[in-house]
C-alpha atoms as a PDB file:
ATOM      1  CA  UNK A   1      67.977  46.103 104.235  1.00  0.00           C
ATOM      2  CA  UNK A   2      71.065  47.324 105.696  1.00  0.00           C
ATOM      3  CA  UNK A   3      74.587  46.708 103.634  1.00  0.00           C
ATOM      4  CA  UNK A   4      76.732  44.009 106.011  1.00  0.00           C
ATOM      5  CA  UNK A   5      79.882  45.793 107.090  1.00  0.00           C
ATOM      6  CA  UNK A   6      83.008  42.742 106.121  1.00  0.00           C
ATOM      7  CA  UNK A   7      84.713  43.365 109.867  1.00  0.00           C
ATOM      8  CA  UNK A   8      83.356  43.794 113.209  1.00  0.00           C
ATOM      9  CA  UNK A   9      81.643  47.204 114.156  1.00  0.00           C
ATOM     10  CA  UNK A  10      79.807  48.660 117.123  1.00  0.00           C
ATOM     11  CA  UNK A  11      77.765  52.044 117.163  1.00  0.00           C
ATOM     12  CA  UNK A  12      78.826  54.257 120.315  1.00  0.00           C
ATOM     13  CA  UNK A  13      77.088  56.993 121.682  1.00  0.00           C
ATOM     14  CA  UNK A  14      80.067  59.872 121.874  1.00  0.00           C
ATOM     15  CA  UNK A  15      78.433  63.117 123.657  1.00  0.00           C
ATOM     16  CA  UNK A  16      75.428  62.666 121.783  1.00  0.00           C
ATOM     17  CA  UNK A  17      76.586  61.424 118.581  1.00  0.00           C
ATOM     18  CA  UNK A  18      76.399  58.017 116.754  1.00  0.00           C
ATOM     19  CA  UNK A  19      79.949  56.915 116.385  1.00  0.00           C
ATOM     20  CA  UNK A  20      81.216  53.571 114.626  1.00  0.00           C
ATOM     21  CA  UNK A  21      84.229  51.492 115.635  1.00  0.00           C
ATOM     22  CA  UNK A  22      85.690  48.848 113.313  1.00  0.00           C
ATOM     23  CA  UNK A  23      88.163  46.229 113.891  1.00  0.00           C
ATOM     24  CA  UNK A  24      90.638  45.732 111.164  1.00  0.00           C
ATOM     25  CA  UNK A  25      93.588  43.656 109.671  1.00  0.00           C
ATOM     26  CA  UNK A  26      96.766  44.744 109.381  1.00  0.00           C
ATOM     27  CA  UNK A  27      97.079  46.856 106.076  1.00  0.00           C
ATOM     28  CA  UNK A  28      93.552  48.210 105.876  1.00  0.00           C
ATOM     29  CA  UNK A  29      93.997  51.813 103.880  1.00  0.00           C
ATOM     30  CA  UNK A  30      91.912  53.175 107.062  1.00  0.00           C
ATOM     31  CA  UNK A  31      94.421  52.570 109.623  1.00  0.00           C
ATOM     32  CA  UNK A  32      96.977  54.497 107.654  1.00  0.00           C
ATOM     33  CA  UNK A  33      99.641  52.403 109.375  1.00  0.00           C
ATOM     34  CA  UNK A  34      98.863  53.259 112.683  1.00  0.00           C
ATOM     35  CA  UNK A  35      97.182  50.707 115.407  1.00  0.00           C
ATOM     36  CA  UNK A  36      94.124  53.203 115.877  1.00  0.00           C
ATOM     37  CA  UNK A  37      93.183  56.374 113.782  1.00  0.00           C
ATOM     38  CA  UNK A  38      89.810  58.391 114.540  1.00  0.00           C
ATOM     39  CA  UNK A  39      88.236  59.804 111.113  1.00  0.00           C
ATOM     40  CA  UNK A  40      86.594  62.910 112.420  1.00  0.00           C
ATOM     41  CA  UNK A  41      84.042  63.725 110.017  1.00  0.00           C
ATOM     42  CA  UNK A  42      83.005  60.388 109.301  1.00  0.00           C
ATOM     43  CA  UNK A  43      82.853  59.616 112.671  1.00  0.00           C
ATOM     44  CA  UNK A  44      83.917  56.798 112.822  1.00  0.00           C
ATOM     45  CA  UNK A  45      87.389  54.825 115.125  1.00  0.00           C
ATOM     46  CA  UNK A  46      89.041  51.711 113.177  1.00  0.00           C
ATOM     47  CA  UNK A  47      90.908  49.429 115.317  1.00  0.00           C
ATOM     48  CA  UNK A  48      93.741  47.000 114.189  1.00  0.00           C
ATOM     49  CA  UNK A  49      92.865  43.337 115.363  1.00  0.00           C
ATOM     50  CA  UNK A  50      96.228  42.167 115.783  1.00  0.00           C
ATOM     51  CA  UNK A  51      97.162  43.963 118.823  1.00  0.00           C
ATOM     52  CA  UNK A  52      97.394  41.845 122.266  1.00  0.00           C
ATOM     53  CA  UNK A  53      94.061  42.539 124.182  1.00  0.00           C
ATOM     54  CA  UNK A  54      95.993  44.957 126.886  1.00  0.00           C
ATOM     55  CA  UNK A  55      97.376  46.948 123.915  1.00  0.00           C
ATOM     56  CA  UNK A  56      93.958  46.565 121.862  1.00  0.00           C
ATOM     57  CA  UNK A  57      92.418  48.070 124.919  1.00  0.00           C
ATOM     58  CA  UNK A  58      94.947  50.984 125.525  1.00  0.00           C
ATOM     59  CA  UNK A  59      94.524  52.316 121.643  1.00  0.00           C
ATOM     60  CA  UNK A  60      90.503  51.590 121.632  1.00  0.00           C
ATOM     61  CA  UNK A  61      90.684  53.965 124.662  1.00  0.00           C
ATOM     62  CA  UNK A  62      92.595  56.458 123.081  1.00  0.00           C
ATOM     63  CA  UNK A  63      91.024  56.872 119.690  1.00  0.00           C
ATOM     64  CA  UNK A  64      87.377  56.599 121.981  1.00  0.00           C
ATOM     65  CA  UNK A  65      89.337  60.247 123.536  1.00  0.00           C
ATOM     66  CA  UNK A  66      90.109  61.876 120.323  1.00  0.00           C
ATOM     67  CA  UNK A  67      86.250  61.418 119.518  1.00  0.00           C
ATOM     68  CA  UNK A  68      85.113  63.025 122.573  1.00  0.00           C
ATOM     69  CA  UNK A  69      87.348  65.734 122.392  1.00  0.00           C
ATOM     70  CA  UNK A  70      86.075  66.148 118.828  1.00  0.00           C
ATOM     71  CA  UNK A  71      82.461  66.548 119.897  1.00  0.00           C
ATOM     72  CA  UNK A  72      83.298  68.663 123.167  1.00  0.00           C
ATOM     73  CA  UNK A  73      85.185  71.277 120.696  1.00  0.00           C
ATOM     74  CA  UNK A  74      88.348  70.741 122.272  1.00  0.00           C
ATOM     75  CA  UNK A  75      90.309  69.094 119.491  1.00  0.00           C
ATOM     76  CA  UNK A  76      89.518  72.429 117.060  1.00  0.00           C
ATOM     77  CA  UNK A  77      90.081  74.855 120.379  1.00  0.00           C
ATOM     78  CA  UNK A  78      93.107  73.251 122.531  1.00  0.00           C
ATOM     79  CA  UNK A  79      94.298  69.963 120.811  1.00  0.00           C
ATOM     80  CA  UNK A  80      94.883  71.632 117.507  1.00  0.00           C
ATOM     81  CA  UNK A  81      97.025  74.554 118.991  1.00  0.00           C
ATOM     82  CA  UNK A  82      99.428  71.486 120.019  1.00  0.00           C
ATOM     83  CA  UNK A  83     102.043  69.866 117.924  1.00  0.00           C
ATOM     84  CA  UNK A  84     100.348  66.733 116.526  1.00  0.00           C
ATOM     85  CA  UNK A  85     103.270  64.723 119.169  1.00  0.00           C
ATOM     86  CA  UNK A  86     102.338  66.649 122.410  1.00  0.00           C
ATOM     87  CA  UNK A  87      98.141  66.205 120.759  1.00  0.00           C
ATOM     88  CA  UNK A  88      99.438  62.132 121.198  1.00  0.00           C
ATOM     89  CA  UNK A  89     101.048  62.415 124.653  1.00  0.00           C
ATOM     90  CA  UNK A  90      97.858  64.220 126.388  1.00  0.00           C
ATOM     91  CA  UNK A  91      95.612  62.045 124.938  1.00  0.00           C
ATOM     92  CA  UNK A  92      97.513  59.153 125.573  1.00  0.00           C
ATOM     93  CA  UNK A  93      98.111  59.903 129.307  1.00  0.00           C
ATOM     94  CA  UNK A  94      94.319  60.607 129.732  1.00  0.00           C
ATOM     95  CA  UNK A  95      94.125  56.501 128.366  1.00  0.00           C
ATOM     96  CA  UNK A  96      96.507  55.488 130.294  1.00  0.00           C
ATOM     97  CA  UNK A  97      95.096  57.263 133.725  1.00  0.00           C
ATOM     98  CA  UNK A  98      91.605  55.912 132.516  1.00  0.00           C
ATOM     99  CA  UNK A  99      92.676  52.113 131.928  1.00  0.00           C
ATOM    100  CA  UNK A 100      92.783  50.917 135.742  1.00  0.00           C
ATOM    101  CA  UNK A 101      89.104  52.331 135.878  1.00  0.00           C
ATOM    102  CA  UNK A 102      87.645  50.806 132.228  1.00  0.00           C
ATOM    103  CA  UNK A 103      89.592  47.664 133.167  1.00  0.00           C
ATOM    104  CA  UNK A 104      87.303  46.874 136.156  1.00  0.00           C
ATOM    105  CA  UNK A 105      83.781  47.501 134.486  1.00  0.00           C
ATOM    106  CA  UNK A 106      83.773  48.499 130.466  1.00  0.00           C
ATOM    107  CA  UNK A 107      85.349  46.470 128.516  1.00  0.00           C
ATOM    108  CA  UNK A 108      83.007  44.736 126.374  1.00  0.00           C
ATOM    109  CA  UNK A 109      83.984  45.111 122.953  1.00  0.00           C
ATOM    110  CA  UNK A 110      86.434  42.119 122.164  1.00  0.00           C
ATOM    111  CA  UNK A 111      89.588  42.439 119.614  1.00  0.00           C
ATOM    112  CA  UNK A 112      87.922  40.055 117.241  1.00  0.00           C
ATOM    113  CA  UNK A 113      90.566  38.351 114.544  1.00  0.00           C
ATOM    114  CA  UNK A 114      89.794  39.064 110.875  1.00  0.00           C
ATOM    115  CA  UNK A 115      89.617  35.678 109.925  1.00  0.00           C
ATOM    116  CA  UNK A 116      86.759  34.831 112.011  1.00  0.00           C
ATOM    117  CA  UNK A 117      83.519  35.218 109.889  1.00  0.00           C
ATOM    118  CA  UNK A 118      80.679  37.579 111.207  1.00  0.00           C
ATOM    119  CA  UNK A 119      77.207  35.924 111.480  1.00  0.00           C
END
């Protein structure tokens, strides 16, 4: 018997590996005050769920980037020879070039609230 997770998850496949993304409230210790943080090792993305859905979207996007760089090799190769702010601006342009094609046909993981109760 699995142990129940107490927010919303989904396993993705990122370049062959089992990734897990978590939507949280505001002032989970994971998000480490940030809207989106990617935990490399663990691999696993947590989300915050008060975001508005286009801004939800944006930051699912980019942490969903950091994780494929991560298993491509090019966050210990390229991204780590940047300055953690230029690391944020190329991965965040990459999102934002990517959003008018994800917004058409992807999007089917939902910015759930925390105080609705997982069945």
């Amino acid at each position: 018997m699995t142990r129940a997770t107490p927010y919303p998850h989904k396993k993705v496949n990122i370049a062959g590996q089992s990734w897990t993304l978590y939507v949280v409230p505001r002032g989970n210790p994971k998000l480490l005050k940030s809207w989106g943080v990617t935990h490399f090792e663990q691999r696993e993305i947590y989300l915050a769920n008060y975001l508005g859905e286009k801004t939800f979207k944006h930051t699912m996007v980019h942490e969903l980037l950091h994780a494929y760089f991560y298993e491509l090799g090019f966050h210990n190769t390229l991204l780590a020879k940047l300055k953690k702010q230029q690391n944020e601006w190329l991965v965040d342009t990459l999102a934002k070039e990517l959003m008018p094609k994800l917004r058409s046909n992807l999007f089917a993981i939902k910015n759930f609230q925390a105080r609705k109760k997982l069945r």
